[in-house]
PDB file of N, CA and C in Angstrom:
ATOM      1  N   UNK A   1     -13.975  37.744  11.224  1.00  0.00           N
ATOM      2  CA  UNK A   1     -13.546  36.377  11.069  1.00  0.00           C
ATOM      3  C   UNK A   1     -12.925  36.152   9.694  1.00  0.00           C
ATOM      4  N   UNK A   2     -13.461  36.690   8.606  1.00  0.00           N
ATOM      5  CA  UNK A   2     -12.843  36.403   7.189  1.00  0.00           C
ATOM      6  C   UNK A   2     -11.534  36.881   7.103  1.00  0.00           C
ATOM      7  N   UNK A   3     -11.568  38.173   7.437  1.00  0.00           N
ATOM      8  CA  UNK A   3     -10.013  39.204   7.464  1.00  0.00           C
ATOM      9  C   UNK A   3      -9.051  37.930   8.096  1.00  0.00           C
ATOM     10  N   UNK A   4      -9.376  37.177   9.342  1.00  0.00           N
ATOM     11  CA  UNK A   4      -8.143  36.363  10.020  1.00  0.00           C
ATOM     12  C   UNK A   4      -8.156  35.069   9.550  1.00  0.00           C
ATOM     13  N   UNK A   5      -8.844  34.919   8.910  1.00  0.00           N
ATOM     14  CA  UNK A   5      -8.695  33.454   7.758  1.00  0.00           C
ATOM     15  C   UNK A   5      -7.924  33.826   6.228  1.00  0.00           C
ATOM     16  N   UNK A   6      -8.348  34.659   5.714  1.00  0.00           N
ATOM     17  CA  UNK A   6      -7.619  35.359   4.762  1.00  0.00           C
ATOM     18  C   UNK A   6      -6.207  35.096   4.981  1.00  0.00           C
ATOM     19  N   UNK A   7      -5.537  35.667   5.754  1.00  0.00           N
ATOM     20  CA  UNK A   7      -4.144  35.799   6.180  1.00  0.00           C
ATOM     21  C   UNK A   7      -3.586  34.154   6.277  1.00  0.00           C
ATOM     22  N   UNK A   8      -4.544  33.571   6.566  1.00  0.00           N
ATOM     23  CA  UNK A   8      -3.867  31.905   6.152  1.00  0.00           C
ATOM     24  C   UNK A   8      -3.726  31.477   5.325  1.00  0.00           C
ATOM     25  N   UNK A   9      -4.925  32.049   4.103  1.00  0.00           N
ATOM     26  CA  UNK A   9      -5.241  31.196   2.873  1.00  0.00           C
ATOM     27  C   UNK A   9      -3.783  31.092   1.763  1.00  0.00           C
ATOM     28  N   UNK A  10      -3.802  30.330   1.366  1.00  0.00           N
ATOM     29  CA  UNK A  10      -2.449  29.814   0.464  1.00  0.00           C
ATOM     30  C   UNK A  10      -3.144  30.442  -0.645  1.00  0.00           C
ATOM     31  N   UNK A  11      -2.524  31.071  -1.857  1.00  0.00           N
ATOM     32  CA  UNK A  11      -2.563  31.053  -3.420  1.00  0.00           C
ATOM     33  C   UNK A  11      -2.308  30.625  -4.144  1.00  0.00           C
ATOM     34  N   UNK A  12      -3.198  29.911  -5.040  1.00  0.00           N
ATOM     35  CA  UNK A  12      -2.347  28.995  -6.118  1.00  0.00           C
ATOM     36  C   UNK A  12      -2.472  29.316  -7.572  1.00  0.00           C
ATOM     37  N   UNK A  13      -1.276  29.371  -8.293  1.00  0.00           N
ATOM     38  CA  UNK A  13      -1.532  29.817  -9.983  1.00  0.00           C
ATOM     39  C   UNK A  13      -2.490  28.578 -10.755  1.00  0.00           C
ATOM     40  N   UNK A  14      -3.334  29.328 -11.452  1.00  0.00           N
ATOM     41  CA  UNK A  14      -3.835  28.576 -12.400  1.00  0.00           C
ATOM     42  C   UNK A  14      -2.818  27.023 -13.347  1.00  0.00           C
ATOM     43  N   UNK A  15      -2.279  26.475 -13.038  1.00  0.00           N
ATOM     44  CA  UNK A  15      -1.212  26.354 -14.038  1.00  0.00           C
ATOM     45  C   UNK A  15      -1.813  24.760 -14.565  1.00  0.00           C
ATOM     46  N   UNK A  16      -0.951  24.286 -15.744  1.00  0.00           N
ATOM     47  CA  UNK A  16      -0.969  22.412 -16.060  1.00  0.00           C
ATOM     48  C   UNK A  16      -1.255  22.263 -15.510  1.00  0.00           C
ATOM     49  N   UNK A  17      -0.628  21.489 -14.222  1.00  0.00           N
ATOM     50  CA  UNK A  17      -0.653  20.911 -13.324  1.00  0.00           C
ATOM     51  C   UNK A  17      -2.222  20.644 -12.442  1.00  0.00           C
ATOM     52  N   UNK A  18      -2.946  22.244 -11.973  1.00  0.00           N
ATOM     53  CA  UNK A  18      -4.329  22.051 -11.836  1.00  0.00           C
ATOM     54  C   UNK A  18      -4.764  21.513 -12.680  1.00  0.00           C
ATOM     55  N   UNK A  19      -5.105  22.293 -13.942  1.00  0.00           N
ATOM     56  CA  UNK A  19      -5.704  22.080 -15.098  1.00  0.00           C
ATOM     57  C   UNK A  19      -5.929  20.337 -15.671  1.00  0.00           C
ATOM     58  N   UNK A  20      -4.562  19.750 -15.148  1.00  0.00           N
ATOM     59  CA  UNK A  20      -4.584  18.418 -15.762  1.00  0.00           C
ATOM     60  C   UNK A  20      -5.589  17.485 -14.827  1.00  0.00           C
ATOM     61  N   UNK A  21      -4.988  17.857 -13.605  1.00  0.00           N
ATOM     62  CA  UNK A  21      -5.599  17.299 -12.446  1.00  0.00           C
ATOM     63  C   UNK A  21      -7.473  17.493 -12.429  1.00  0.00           C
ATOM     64  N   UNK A  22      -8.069  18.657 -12.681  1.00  0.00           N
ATOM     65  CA  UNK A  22      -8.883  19.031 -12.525  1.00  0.00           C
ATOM     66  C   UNK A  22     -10.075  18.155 -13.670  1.00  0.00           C
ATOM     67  N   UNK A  23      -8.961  17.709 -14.967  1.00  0.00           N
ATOM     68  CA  UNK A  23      -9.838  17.034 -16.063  1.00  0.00           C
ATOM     69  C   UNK A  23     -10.278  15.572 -15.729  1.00  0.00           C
ATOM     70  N   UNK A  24      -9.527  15.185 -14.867  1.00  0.00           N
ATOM     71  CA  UNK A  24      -9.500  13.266 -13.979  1.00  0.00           C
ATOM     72  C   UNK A  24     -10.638  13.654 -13.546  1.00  0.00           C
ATOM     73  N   UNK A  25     -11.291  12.333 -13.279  1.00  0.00           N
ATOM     74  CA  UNK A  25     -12.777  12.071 -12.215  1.00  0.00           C
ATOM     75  C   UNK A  25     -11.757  11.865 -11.100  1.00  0.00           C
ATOM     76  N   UNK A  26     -13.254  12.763 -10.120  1.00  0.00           N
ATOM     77  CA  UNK A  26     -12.940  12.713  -8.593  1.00  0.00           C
ATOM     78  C   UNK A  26     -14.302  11.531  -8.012  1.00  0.00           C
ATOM     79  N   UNK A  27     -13.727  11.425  -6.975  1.00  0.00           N
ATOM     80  CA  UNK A  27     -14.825  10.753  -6.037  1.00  0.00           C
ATOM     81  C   UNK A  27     -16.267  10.310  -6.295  1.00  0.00           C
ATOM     82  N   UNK A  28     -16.756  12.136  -6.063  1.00  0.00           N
ATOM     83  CA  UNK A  28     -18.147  12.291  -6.016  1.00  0.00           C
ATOM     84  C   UNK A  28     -17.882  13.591  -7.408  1.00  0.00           C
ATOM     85  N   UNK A  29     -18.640  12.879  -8.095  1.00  0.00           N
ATOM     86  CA  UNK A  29     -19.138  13.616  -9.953  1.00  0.00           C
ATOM     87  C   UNK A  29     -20.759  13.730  -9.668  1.00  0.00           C
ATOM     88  N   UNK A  30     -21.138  15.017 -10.401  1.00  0.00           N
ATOM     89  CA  UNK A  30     -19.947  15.685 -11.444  1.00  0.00           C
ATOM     90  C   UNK A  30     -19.932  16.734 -10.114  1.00  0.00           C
ATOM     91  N   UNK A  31     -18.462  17.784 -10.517  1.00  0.00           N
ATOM     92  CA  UNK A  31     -18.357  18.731 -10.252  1.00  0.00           C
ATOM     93  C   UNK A  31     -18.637  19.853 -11.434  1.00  0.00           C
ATOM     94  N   UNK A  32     -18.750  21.477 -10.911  1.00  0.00           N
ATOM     95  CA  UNK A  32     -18.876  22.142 -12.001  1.00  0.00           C
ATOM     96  C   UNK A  32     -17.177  22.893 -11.782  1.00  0.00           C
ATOM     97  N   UNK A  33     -17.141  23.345 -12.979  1.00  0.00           N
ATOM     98  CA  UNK A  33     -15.650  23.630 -13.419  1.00  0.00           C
ATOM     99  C   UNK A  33     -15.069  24.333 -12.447  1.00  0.00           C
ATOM    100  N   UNK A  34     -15.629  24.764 -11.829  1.00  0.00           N
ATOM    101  CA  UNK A  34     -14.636  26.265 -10.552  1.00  0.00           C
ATOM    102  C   UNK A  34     -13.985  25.161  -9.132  1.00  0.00           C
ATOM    103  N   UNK A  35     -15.285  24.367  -8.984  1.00  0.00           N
ATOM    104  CA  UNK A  35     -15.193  23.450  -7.945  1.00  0.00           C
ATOM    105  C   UNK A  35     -14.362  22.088  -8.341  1.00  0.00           C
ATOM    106  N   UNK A  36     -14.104  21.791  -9.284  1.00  0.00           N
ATOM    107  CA  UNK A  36     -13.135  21.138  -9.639  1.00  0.00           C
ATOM    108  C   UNK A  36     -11.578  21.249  -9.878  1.00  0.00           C
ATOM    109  N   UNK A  37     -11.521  22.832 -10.491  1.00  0.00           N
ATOM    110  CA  UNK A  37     -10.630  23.643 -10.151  1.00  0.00           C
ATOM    111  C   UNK A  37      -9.613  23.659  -8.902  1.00  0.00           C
ATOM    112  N   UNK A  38     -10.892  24.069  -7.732  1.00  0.00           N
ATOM    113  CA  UNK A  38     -10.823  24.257  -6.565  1.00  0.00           C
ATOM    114  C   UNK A  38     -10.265  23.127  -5.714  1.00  0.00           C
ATOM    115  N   UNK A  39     -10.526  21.928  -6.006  1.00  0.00           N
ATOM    116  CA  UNK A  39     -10.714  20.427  -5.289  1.00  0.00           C
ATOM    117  C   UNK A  39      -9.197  20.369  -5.867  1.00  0.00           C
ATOM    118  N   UNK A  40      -9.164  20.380  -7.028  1.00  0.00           N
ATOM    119  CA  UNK A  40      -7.719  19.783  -7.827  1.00  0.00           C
ATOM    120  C   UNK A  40      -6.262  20.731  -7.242  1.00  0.00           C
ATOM    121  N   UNK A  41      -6.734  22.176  -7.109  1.00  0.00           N
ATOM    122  CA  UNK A  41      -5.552  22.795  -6.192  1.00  0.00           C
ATOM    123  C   UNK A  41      -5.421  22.411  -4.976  1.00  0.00           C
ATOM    124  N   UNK A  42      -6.412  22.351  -4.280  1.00  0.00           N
ATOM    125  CA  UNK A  42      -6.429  21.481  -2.928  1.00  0.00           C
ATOM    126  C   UNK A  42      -5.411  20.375  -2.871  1.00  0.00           C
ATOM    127  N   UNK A  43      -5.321  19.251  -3.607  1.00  0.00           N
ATOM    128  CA  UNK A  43      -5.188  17.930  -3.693  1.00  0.00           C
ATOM    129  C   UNK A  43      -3.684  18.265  -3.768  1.00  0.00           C
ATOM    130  N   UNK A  44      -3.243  19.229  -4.941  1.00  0.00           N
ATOM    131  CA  UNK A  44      -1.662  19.509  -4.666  1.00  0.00           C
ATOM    132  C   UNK A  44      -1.158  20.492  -3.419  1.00  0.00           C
ATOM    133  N   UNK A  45      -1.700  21.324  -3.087  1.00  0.00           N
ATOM    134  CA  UNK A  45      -1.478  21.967  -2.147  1.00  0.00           C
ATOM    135  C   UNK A  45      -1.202  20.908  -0.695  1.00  0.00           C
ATOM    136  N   UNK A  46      -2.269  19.965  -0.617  1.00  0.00           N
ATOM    137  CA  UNK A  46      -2.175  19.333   0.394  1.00  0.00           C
ATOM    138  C   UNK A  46      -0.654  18.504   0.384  1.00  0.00           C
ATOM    139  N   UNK A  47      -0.245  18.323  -1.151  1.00  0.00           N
ATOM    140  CA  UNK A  47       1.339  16.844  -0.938  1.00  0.00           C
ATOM    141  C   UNK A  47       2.341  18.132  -0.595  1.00  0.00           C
ATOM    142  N   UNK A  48       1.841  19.155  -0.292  1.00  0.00           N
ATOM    143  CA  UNK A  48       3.176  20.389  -0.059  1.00  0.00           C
ATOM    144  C   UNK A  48       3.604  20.026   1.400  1.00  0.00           C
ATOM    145  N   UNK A  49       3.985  20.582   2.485  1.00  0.00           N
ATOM    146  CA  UNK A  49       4.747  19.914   3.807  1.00  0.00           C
ATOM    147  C   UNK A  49       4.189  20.849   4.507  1.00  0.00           C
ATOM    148  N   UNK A  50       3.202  22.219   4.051  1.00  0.00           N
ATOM    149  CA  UNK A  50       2.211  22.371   4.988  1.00  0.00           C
ATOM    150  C   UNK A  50       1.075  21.925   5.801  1.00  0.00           C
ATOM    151  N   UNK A  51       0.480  22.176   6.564  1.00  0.00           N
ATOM    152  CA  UNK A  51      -0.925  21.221   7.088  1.00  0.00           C
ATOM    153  C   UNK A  51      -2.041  22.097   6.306  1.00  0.00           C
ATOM    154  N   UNK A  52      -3.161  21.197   5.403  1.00  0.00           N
ATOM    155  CA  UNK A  52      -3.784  22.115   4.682  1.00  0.00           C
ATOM    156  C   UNK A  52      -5.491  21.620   4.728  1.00  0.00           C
ATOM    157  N   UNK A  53      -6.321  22.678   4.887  1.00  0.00           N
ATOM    158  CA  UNK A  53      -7.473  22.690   4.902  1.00  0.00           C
ATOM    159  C   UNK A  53      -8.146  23.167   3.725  1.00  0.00           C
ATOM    160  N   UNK A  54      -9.159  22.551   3.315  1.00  0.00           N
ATOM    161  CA  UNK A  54      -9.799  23.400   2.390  1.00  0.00           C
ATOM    162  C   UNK A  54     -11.136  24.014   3.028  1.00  0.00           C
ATOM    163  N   UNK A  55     -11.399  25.565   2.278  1.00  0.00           N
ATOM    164  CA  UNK A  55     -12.186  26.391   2.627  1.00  0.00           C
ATOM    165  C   UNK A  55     -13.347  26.492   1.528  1.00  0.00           C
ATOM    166  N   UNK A  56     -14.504  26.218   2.453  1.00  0.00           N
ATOM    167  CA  UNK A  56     -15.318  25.911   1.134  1.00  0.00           C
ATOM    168  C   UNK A  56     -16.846  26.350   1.838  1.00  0.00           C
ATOM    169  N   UNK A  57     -17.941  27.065   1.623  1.00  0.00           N
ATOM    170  CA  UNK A  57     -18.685  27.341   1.782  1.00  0.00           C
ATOM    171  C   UNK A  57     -19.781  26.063   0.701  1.00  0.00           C
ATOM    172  N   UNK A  58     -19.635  25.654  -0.069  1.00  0.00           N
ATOM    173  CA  UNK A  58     -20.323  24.534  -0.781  1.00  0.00           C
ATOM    174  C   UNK A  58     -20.252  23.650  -0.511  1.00  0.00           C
ATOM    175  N   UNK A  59     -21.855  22.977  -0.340  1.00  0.00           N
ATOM    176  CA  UNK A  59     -21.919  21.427   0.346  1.00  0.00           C
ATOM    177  C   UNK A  59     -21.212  20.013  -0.779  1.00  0.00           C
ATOM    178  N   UNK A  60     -21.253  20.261  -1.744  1.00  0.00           N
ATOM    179  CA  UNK A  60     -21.080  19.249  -2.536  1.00  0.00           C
ATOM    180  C   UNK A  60     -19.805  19.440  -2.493  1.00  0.00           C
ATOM    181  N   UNK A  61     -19.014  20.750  -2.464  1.00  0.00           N
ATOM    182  CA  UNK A  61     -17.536  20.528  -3.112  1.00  0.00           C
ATOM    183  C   UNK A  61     -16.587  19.782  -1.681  1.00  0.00           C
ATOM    184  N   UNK A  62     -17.058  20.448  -0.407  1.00  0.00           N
ATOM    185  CA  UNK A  62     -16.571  19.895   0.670  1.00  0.00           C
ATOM    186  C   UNK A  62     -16.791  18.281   0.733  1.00  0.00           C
ATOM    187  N   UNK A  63     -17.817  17.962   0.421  1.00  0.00           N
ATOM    188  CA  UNK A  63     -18.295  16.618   0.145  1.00  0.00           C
ATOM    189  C   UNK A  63     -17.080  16.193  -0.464  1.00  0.00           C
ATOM    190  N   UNK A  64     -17.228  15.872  -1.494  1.00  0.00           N
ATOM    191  CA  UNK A  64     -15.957  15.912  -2.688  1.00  0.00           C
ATOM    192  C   UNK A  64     -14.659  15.419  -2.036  1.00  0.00           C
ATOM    193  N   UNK A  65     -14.500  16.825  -1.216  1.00  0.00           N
ATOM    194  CA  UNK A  65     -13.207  16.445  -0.502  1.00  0.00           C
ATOM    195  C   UNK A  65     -12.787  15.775   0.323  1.00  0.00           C
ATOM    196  N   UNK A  66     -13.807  15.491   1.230  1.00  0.00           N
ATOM    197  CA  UNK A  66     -13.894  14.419   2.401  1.00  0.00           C
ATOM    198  C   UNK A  66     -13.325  13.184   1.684  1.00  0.00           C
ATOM    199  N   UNK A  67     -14.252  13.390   0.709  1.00  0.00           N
ATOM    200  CA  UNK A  67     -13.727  11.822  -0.320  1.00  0.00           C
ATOM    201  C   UNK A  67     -12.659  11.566  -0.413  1.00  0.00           C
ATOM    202  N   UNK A  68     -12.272  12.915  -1.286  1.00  0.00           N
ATOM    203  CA  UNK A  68     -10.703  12.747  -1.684  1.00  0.00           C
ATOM    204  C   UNK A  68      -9.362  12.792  -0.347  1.00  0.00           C
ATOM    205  N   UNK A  69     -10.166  12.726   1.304  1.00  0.00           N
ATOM    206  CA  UNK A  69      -9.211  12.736   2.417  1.00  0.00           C
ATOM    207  C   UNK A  69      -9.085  13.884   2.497  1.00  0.00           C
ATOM    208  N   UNK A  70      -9.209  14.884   2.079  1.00  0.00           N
ATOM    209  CA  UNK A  70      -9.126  16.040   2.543  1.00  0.00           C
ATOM    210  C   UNK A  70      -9.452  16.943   4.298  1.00  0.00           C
ATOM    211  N   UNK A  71      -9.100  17.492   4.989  1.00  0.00           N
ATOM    212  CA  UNK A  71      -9.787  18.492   5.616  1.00  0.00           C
ATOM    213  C   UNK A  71     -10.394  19.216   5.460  1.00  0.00           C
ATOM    214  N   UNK A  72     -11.651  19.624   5.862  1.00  0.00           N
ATOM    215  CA  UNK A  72     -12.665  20.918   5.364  1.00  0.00           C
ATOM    216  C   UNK A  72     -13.035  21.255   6.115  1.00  0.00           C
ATOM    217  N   UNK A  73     -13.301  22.944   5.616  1.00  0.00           N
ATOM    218  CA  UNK A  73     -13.601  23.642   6.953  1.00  0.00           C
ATOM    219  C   UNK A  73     -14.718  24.867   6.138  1.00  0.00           C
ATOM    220  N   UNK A  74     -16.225  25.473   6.668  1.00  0.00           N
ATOM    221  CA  UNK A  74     -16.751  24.695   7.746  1.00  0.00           C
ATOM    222  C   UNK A  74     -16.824  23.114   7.712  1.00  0.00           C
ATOM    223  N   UNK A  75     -16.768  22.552   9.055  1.00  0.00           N
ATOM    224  CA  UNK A  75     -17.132  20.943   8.823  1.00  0.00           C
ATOM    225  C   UNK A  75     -18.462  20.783   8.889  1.00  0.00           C
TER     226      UNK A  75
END
């Protein structure tokens, strides 16, 4: 199952843009730095013109995202 999810997952560079995003309060605080990271690439990834899910094995960060409108998966 991971191998055929893999092959979907998008990559995103570290860049500003996360970084700036990632320093704003989200929703549900606090996050810890990876998961904020994580949430903040999400958030741009999602205004891209793909359909985008986030993949998240953590209850709080999926949380998070629900907030922020996101999709998450597991649900």
């Amino acid at each position: 199952m991971l191998a055929s999810t893999a092959r979907r997952w998008s990559l995103m560079r570290l860049d500003d843009e996360v970084v700036s995003r990632a320093r704003r309060p989200f929703a549900l605080e606090p996050l810890r730095a990876l998961d904020a990271l994580h949430l903040a690439s999400a958030l741009i990834a999602r205004d891209g013109a793909r359909p985008f899910v986030l993949l998240s094995l953590d209850r709080r960060l999926r949380e998070a995202a629900r907030r922020a409108g996101l999709e998450v998966a597991p649900a």
